[in-house]
PDB file of N, CA and C in Angstrom:
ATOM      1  N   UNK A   1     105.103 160.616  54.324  1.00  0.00           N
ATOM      2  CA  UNK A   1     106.220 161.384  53.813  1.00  0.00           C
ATOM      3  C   UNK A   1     107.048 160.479  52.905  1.00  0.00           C
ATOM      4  N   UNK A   2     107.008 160.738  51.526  1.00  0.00           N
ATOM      5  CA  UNK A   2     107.647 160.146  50.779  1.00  0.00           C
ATOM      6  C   UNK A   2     109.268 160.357  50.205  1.00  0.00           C
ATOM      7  N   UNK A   3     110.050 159.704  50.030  1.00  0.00           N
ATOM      8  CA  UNK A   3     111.127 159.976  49.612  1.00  0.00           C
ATOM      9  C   UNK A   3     111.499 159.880  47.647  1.00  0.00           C
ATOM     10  N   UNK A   4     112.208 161.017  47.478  1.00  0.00           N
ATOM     11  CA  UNK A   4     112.159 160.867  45.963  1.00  0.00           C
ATOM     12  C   UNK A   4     113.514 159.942  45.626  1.00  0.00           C
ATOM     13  N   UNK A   5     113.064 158.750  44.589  1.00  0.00           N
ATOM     14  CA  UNK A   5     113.824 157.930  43.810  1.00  0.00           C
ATOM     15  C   UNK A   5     114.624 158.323  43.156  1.00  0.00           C
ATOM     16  N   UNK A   6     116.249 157.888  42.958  1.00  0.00           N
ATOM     17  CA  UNK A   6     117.275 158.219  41.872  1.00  0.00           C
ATOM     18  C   UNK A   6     117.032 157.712  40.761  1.00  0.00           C
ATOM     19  N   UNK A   7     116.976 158.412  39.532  1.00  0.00           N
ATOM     20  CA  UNK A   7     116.807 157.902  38.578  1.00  0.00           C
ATOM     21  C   UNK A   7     117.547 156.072  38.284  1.00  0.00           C
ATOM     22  N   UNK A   8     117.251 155.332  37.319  1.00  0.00           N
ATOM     23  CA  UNK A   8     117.472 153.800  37.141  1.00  0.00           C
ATOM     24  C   UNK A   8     118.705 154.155  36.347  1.00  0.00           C
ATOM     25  N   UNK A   9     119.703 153.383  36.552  1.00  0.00           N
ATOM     26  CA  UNK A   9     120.761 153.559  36.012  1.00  0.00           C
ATOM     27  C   UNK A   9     120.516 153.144  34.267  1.00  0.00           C
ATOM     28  N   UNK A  10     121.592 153.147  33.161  1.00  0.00           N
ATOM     29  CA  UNK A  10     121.281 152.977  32.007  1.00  0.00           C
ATOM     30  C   UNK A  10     122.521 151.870  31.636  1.00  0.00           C
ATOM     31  N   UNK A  11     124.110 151.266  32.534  1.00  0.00           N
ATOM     32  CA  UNK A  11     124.182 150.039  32.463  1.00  0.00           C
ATOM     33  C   UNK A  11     124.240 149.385  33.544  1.00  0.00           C
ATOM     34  N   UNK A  12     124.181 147.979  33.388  1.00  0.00           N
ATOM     35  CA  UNK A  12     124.591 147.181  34.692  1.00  0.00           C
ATOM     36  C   UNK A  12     124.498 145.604  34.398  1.00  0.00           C
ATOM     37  N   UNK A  13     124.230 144.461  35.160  1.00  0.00           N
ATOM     38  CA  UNK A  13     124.503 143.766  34.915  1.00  0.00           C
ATOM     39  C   UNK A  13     122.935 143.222  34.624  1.00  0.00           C
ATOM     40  N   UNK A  14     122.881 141.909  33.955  1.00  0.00           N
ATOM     41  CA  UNK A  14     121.678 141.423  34.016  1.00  0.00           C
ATOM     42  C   UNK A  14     121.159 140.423  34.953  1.00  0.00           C
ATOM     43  N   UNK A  15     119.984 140.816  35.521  1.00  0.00           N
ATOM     44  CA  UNK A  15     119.374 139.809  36.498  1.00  0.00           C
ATOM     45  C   UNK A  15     118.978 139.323  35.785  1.00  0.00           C
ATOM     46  N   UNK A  16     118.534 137.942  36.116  1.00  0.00           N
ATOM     47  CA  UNK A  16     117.790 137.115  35.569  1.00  0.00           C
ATOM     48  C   UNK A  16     116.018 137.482  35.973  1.00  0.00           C
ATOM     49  N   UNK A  17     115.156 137.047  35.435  1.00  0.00           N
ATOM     50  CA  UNK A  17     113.597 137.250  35.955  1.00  0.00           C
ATOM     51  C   UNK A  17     113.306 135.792  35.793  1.00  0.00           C
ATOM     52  N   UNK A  18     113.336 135.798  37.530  1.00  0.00           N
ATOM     53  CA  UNK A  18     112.843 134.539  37.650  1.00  0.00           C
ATOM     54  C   UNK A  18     111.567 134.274  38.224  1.00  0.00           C
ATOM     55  N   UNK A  19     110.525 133.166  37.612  1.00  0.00           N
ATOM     56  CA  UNK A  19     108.794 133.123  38.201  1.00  0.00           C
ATOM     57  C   UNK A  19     108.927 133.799  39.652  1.00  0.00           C
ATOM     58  N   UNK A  20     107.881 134.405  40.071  1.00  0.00           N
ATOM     59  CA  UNK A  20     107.798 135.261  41.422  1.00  0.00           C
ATOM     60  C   UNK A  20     107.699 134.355  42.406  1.00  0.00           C
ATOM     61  N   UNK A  21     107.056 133.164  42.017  1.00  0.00           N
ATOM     62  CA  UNK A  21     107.208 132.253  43.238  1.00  0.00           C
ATOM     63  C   UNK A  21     108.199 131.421  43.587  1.00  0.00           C
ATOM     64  N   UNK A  22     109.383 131.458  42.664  1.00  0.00           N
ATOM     65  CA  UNK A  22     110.339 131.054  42.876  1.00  0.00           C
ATOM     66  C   UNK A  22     111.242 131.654  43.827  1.00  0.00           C
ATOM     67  N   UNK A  23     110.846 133.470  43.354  1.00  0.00           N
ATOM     68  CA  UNK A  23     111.733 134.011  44.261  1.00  0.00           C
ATOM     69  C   UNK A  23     111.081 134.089  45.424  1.00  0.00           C
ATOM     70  N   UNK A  24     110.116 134.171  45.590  1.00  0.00           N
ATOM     71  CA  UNK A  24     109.565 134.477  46.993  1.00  0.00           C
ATOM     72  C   UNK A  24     109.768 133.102  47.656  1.00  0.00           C
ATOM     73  N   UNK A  25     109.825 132.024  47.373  1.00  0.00           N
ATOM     74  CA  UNK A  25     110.738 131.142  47.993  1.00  0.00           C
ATOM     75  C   UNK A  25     112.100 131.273  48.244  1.00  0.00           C
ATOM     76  N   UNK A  26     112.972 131.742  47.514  1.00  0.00           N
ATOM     77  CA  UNK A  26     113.920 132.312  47.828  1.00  0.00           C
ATOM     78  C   UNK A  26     114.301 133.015  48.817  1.00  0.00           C
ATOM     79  N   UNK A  27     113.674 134.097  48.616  1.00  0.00           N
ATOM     80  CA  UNK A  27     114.009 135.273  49.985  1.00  0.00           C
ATOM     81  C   UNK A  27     112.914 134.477  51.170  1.00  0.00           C
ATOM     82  N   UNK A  28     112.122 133.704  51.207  1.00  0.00           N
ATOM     83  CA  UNK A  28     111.456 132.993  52.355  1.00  0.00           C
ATOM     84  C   UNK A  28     112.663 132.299  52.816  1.00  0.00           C
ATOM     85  N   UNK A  29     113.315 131.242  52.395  1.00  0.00           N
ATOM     86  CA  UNK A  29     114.585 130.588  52.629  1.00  0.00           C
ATOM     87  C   UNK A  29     115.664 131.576  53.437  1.00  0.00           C
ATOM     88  N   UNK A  30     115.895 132.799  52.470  1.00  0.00           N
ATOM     89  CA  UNK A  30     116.990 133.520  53.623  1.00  0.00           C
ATOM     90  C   UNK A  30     116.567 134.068  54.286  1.00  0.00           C
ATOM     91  N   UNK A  31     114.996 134.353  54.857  1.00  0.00           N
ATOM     92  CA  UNK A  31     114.371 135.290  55.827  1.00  0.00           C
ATOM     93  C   UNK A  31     114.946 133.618  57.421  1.00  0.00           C
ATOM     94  N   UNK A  32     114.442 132.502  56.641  1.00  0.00           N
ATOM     95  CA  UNK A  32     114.093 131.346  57.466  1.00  0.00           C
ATOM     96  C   UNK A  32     115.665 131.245  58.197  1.00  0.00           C
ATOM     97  N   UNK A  33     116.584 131.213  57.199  1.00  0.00           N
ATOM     98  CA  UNK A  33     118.455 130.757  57.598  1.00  0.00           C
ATOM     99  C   UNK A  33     118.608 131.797  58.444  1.00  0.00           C
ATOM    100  N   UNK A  34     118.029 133.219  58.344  1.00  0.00           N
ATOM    101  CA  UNK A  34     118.384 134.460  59.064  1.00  0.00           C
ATOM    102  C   UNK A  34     118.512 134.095  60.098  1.00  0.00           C
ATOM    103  N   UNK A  35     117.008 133.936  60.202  1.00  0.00           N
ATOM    104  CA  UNK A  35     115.946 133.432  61.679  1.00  0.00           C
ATOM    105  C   UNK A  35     116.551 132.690  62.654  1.00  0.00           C
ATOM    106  N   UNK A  36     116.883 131.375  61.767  1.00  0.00           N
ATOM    107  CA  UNK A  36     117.632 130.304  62.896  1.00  0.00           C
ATOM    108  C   UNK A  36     119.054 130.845  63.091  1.00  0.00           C
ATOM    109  N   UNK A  37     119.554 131.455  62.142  1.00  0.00           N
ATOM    110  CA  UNK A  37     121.210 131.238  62.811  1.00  0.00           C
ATOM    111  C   UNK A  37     121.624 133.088  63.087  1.00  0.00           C
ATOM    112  N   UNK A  38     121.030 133.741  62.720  1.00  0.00           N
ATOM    113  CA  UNK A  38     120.596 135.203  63.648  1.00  0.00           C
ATOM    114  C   UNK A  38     122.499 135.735  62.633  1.00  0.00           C
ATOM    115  N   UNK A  39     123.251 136.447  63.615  1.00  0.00           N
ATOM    116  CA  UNK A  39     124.070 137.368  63.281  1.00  0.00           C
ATOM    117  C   UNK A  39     125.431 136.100  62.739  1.00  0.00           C
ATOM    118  N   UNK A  40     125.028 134.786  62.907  1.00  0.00           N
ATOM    119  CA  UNK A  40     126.257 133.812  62.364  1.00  0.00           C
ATOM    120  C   UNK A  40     126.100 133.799  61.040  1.00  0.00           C
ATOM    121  N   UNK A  41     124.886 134.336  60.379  1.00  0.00           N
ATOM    122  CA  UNK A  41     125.124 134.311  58.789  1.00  0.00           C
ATOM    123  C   UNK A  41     126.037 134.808  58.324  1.00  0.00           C
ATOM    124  N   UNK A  42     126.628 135.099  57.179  1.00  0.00           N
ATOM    125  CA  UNK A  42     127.363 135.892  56.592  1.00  0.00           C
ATOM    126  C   UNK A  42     127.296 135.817  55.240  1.00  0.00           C
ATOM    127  N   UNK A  43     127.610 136.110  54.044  1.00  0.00           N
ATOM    128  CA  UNK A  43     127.887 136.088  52.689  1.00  0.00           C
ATOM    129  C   UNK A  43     129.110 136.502  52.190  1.00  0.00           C
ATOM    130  N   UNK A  44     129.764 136.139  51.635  1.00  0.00           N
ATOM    131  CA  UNK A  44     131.553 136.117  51.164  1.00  0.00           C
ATOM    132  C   UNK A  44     131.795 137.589  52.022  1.00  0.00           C
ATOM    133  N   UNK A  45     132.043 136.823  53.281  1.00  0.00           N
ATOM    134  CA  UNK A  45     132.499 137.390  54.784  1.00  0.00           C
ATOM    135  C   UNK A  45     131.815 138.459  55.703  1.00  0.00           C
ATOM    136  N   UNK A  46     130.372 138.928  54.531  1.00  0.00           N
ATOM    137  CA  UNK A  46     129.995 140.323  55.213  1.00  0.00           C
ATOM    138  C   UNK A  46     128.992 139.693  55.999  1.00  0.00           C
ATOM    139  N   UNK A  47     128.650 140.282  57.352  1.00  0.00           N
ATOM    140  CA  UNK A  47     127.591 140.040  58.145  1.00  0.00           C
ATOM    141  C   UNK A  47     125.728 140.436  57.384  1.00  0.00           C
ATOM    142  N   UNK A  48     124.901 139.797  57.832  1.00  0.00           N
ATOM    143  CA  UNK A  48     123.523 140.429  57.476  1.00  0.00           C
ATOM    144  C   UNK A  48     122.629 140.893  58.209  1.00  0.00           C
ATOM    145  N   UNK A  49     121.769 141.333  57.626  1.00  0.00           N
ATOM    146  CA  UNK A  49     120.630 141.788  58.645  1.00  0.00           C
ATOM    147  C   UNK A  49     119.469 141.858  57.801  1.00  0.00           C
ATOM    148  N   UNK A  50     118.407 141.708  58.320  1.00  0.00           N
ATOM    149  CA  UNK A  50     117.379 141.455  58.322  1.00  0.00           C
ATOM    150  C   UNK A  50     115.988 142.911  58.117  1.00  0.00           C
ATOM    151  N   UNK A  51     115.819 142.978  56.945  1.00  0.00           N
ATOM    152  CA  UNK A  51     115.447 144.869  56.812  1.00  0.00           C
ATOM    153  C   UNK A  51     113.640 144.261  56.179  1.00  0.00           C
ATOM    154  N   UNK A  52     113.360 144.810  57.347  1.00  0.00           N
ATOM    155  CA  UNK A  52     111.628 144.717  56.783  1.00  0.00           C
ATOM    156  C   UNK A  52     111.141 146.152  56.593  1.00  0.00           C
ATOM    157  N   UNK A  53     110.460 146.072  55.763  1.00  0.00           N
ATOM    158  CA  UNK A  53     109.544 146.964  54.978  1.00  0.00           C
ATOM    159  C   UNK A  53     107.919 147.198  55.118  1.00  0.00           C
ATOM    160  N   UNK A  54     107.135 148.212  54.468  1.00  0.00           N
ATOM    161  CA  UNK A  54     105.866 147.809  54.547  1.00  0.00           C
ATOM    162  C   UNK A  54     105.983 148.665  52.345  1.00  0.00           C
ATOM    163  N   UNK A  55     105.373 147.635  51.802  1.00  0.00           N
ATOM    164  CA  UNK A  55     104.820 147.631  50.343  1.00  0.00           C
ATOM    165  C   UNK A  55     104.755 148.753  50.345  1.00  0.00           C
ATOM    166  N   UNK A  56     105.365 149.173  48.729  1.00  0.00           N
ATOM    167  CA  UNK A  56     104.998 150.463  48.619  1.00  0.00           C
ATOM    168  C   UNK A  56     103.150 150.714  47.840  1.00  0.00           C
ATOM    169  N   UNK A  57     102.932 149.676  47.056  1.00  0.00           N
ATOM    170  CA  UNK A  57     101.876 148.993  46.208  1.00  0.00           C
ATOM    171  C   UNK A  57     100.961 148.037  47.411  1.00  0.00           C
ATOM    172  N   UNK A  58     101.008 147.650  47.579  1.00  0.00           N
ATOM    173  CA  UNK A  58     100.325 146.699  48.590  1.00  0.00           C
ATOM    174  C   UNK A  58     100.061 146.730  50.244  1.00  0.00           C
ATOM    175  N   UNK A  59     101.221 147.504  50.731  1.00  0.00           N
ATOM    176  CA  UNK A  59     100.928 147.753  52.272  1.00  0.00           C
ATOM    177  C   UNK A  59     101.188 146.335  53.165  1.00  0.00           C
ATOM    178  N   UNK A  60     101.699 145.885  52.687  1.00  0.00           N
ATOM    179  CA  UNK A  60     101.657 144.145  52.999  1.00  0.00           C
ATOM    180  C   UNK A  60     103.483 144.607  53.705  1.00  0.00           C
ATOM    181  N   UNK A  61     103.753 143.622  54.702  1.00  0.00           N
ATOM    182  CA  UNK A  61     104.736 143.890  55.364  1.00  0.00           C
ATOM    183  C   UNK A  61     105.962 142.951  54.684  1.00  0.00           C
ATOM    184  N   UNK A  62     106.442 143.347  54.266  1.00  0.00           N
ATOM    185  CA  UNK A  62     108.247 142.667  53.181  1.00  0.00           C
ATOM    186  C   UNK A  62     109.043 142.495  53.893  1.00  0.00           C
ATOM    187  N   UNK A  63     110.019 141.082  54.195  1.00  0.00           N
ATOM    188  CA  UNK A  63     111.071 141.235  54.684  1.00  0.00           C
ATOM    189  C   UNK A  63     112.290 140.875  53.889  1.00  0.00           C
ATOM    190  N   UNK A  64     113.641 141.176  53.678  1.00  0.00           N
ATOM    191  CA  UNK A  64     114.530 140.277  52.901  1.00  0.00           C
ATOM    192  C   UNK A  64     115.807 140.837  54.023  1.00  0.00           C
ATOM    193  N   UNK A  65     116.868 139.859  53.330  1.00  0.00           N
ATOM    194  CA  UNK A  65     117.738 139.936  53.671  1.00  0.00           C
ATOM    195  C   UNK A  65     119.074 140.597  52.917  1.00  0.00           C
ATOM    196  N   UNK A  66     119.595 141.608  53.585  1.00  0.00           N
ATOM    197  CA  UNK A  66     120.990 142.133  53.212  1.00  0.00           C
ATOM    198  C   UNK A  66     121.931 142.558  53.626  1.00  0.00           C
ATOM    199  N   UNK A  67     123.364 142.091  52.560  1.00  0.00           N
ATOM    200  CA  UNK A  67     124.205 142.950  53.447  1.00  0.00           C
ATOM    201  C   UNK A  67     124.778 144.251  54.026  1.00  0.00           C
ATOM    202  N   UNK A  68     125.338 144.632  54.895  1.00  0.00           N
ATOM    203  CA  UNK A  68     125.757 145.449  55.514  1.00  0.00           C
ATOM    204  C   UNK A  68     127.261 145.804  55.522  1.00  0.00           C
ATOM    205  N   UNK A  69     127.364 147.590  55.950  1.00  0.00           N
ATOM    206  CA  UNK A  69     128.420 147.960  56.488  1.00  0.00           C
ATOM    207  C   UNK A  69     128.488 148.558  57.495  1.00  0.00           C
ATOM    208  N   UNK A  70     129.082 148.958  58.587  1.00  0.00           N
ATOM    209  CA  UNK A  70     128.712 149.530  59.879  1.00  0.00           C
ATOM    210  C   UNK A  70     129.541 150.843  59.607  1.00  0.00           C
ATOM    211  N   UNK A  71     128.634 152.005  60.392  1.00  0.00           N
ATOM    212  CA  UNK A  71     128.957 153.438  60.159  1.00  0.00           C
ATOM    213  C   UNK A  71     128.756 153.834  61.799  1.00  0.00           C
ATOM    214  N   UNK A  72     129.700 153.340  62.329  1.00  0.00           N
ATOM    215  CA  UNK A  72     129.345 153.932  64.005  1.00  0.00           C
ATOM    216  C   UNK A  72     128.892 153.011  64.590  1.00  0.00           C
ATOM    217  N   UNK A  73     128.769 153.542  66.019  1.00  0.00           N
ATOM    218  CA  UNK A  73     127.953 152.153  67.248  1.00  0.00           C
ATOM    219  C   UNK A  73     127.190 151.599  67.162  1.00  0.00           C
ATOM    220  N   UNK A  74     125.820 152.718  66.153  1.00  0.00           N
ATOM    221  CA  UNK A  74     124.398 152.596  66.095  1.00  0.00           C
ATOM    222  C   UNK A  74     123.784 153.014  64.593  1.00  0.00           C
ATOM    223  N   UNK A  75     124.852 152.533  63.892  1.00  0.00           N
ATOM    224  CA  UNK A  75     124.416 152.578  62.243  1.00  0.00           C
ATOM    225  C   UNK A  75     124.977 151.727  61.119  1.00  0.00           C
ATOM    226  N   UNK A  76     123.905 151.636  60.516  1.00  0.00           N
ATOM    227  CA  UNK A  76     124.162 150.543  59.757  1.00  0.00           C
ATOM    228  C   UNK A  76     123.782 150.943  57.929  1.00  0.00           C
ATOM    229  N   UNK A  77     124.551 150.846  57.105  1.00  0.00           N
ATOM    230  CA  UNK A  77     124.826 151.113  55.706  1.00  0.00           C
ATOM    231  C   UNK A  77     124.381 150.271  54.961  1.00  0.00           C
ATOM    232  N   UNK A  78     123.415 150.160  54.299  1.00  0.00           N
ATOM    233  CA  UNK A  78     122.879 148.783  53.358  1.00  0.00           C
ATOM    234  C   UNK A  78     122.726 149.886  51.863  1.00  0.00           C
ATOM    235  N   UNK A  79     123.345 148.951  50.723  1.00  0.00           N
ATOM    236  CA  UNK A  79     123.639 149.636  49.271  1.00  0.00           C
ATOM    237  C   UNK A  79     122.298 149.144  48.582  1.00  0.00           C
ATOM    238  N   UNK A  80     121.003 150.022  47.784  1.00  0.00           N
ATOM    239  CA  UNK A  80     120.226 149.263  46.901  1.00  0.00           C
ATOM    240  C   UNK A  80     120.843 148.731  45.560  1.00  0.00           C
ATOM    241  N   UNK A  81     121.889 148.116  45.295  1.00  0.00           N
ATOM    242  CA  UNK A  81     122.441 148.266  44.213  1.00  0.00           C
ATOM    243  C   UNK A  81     121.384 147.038  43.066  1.00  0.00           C
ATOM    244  N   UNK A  82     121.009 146.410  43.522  1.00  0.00           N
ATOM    245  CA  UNK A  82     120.347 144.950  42.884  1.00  0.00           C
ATOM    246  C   UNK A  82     121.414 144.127  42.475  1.00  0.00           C
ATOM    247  N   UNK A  83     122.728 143.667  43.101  1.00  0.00           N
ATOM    248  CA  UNK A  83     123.705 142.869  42.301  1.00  0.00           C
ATOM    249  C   UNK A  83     124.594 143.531  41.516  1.00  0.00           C
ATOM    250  N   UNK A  84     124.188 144.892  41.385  1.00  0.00           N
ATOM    251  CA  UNK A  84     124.749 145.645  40.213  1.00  0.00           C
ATOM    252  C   UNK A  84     123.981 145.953  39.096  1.00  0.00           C
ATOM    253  N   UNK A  85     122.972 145.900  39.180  1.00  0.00           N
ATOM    254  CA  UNK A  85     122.038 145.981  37.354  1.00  0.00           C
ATOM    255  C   UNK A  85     121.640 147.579  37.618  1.00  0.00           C
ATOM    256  N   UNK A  86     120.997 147.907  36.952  1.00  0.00           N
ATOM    257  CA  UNK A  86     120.529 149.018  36.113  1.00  0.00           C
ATOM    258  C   UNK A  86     119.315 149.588  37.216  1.00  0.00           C
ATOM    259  N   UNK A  87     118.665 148.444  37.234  1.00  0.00           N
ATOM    260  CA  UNK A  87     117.373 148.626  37.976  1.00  0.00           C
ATOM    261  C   UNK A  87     117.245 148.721  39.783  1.00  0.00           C
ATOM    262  N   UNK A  88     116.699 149.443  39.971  1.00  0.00           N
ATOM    263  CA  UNK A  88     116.568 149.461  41.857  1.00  0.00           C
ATOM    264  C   UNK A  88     116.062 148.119  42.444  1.00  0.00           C
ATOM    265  N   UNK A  89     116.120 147.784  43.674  1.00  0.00           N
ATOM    266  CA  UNK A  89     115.434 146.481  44.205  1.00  0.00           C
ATOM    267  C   UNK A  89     114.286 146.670  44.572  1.00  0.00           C
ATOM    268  N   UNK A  90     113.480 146.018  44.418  1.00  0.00           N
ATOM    269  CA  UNK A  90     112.106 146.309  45.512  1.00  0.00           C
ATOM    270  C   UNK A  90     111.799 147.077  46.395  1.00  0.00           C
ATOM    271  N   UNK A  91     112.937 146.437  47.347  1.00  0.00           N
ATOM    272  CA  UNK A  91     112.862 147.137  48.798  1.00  0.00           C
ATOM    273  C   UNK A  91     112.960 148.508  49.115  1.00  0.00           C
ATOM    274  N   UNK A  92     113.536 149.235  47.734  1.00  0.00           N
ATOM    275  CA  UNK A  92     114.145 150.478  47.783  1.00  0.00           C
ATOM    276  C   UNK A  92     112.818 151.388  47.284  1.00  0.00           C
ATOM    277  N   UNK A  93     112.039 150.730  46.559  1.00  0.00           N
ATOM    278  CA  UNK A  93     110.733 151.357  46.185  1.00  0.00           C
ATOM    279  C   UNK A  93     109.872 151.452  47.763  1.00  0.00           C
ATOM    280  N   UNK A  94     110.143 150.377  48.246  1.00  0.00           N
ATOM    281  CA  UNK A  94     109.290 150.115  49.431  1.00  0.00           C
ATOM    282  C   UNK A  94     109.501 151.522  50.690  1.00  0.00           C
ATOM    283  N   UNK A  95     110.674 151.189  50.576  1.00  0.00           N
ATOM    284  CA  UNK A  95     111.851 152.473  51.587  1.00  0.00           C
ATOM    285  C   UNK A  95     111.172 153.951  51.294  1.00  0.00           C
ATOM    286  N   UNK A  96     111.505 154.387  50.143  1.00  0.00           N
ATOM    287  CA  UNK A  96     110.924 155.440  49.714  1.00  0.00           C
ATOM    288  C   UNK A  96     109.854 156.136  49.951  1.00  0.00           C
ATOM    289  N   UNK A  97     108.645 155.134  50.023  1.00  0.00           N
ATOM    290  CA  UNK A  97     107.082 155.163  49.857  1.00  0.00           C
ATOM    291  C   UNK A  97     107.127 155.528  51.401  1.00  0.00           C
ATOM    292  N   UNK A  98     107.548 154.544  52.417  1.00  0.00           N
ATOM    293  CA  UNK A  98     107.210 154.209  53.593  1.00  0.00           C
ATOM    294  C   UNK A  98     108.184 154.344  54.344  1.00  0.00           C
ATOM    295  N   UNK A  99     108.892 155.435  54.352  1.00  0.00           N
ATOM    296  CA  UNK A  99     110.448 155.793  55.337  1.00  0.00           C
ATOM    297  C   UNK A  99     110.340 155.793  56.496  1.00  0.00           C
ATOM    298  N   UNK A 100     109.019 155.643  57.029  1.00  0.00           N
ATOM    299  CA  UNK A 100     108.784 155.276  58.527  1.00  0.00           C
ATOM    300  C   UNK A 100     108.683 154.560  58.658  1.00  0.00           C
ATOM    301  N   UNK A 101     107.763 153.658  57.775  1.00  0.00           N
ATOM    302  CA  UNK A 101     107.732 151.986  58.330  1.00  0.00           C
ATOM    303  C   UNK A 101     108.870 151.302  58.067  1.00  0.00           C
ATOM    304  N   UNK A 102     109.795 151.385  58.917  1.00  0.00           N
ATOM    305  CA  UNK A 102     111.407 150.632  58.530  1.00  0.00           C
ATOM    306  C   UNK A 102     112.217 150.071  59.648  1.00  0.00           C
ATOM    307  N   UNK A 103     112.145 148.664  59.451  1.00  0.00           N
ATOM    308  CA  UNK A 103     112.502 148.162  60.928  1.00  0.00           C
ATOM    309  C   UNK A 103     113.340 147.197  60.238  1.00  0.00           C
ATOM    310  N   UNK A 104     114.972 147.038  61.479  1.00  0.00           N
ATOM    311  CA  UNK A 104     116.182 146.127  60.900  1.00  0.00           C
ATOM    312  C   UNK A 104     116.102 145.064  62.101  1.00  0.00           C
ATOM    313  N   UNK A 105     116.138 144.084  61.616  1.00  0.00           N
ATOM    314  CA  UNK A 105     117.276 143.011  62.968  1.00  0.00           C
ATOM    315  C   UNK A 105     118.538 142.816  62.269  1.00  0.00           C
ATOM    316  N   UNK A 106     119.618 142.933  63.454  1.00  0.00           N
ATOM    317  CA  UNK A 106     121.028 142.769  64.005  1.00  0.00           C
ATOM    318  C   UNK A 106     121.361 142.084  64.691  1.00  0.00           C
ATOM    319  N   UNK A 107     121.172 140.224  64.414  1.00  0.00           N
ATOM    320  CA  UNK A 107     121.582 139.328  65.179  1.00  0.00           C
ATOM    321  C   UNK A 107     119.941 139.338  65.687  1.00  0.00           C
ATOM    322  N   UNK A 108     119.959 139.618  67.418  1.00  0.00           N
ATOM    323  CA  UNK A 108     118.927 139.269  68.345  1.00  0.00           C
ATOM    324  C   UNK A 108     118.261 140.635  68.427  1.00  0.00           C
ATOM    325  N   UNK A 109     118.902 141.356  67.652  1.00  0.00           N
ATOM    326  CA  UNK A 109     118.477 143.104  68.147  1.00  0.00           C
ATOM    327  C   UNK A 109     117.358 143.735  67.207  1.00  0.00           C
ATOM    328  N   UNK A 110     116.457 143.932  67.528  1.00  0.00           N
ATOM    329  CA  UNK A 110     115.583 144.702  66.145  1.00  0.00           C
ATOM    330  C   UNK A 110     115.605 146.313  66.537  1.00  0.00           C
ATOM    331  N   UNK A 111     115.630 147.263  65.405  1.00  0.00           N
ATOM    332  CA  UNK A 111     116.121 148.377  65.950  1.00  0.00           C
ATOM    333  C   UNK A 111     115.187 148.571  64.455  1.00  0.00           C
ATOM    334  N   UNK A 112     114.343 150.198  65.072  1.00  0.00           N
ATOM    335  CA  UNK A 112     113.340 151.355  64.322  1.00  0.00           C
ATOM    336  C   UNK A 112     114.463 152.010  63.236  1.00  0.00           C
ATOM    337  N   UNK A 113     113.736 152.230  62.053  1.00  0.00           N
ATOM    338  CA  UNK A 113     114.960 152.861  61.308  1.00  0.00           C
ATOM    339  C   UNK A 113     115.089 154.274  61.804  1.00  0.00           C
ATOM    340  N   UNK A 114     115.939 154.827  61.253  1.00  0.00           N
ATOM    341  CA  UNK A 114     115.610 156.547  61.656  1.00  0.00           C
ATOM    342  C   UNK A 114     114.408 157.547  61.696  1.00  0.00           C
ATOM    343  N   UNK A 115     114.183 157.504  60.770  1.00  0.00           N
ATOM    344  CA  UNK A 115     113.119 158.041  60.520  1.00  0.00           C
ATOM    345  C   UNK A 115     111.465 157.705  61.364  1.00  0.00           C
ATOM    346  N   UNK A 116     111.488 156.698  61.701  1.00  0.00           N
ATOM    347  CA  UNK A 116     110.328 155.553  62.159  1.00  0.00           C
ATOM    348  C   UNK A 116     109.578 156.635  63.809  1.00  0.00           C
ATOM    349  N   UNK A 117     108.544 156.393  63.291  1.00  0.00           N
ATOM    350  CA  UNK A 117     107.924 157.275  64.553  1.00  0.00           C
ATOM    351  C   UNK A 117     107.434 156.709  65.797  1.00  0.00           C
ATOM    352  N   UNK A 118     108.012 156.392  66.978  1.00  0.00           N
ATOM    353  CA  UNK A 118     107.765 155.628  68.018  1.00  0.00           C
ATOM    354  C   UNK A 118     106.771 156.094  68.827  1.00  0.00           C
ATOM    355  N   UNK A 119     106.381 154.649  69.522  1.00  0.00           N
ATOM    356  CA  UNK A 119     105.099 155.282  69.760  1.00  0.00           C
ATOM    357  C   UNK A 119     103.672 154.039  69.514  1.00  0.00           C
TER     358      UNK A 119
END
């Protein structure tokens, strides 16, 4: 069951495109800082969490890290914005494709996204 994409915005800011293995070192690094220091991360004050995916192209299991807002006891608000640019993030292609395969950690807690079929 697929979810349909919002169109790409037409301004925003510019990312940079940086070699893929640079970034995938990158987000390896904040998957790794996640890991060890769990819900003590933060980024200019907001807490993170930890949102894995399965490829929307590949089927290969994605993890990165982002921030959050809390919507209740048992919900959690994450924006695809990319920084602000024009363009969607990865993960949001990933989301779309695969709205079941969607699993968060919260500190020590890993929790099924909504949609996710248990079992």
């Amino acid at each position: 069951m697929a979810v349909d994409v919002t169109p790409r915005g037409t301004r925003g800011a510019r990312i940079p495109n940086l070699p893929r293995p640079l970034m995938n070192l990158m987000v390896g690094l904040m998957v790794l800082f996640y890991g060890l220091l769990g819900s003590r991360v933060r980024i200019m004050g907001a807490p993170l969490l930890l949102l894995t995916t399965v490829g929307a192209k590949t089927g290969k299991t994605r993890r990165t890290v982002l921030g959050w807002f809390p919507d209740g006891d048992k919900s959690w608000l994450v924006v695809a914005s990319y920084a602000g640019a024009a363009r969607h993030p990865a993960w949001y292609f990933n989301l779309a494709k695969n709205p079941d395969k969607v699993w968060i950690e919260v500190g020590k807690r890993e929790v099924c996204g909504r949609l996710c079929q248990s079992g």
